[in-house]
Protein backbone atom coordinates (compact mmCIF):
# COMPACT_ATOMS: atom_id res chain seq x y z
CA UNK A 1 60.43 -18.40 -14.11
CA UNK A 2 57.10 -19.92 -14.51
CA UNK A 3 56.10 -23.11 -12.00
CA UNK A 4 53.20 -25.34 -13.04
CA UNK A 5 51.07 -25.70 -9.83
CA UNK A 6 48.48 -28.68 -9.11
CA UNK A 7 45.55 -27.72 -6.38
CA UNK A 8 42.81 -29.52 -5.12
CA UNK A 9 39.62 -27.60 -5.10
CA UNK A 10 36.25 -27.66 -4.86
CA UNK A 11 33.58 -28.35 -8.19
CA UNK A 12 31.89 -25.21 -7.16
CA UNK A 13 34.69 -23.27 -6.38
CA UNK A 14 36.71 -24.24 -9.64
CA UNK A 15 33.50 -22.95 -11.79
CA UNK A 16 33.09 -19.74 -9.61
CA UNK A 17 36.85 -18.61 -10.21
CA UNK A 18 36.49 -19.19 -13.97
CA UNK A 19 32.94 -17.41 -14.22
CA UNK A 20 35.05 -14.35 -12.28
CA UNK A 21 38.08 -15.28 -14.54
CA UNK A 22 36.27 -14.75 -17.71
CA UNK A 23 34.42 -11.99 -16.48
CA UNK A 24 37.70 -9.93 -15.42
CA UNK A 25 39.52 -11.37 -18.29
CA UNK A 26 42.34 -12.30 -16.32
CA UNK A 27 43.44 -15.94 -15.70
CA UNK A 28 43.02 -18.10 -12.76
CA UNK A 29 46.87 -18.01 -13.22
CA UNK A 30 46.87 -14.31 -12.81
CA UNK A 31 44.25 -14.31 -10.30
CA UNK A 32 45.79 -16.73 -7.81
CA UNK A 33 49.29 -14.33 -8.36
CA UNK A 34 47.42 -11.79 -7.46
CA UNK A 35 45.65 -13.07 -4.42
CA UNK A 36 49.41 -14.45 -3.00
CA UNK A 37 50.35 -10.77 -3.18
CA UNK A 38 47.17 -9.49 -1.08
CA UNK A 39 48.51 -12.45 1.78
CA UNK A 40 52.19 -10.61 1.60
CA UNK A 41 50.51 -6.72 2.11
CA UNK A 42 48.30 -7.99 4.61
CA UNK A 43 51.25 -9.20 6.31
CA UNK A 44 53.09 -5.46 5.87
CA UNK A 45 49.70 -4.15 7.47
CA UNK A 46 49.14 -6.89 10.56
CA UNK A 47 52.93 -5.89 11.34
CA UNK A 48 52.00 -2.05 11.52
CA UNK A 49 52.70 -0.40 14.92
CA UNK A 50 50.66 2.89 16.24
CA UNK A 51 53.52 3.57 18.51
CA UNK A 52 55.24 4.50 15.64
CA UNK A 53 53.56 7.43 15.08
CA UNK A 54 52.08 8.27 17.90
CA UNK A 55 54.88 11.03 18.76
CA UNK A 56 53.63 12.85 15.71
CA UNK A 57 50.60 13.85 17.40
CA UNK A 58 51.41 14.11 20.91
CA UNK A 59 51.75 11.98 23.90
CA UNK A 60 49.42 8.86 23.85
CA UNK A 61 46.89 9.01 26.82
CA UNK A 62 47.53 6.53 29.70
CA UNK A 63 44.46 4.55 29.31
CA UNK A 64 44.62 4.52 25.11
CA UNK A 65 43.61 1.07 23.46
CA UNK A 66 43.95 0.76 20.45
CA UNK A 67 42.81 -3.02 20.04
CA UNK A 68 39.59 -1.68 21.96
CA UNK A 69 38.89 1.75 19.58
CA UNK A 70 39.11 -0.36 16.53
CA UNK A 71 36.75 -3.25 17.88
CA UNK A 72 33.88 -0.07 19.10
CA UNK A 73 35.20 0.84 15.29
CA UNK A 74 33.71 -2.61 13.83
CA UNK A 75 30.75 -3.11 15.87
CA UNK A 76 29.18 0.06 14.81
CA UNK A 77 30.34 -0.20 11.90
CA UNK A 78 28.83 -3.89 11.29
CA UNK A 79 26.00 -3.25 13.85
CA UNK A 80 26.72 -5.76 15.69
């Protein structure tokens, strides 16, 4: 079932998604779809748990951080 849906955006932000929408050939329709289903994996991968699979490689040291490795991860990666 299809939903008409009234937003409130932007000027600039209005044009910019039609400019992409032409240029992808997709709708804004399609487009916003598409971006709700990006929120719901994102959701699937905030929710995913290394303890889960740690046991597959062996006991997880006492002093592991994950929240820490992947932060070192980003700043080098961004240089900041």
């Amino acid at each position: 079932m299809q939903t008409k849906l009234t937003l409130s955006v932007n000027d600039e932000k209005v044009k910019k998604v039609k400019r992409f929408s032409e240029k992808t050939g997709r709708s804004v329709s399609k487009l916003f779809e598409d971006f709700v289903d990006t929120l719901e994996e994102n959701k699937k991968k905030k929710n995913f748990d290394i303890n889960k699979i740690v046991g597959a490689f062996g006991k997880e040291p006492k002093n592991f951080d994950a929240d820490k490795i992947k932060w070192e991860y980003l700043k080098k990666k961004h240089g900041l």
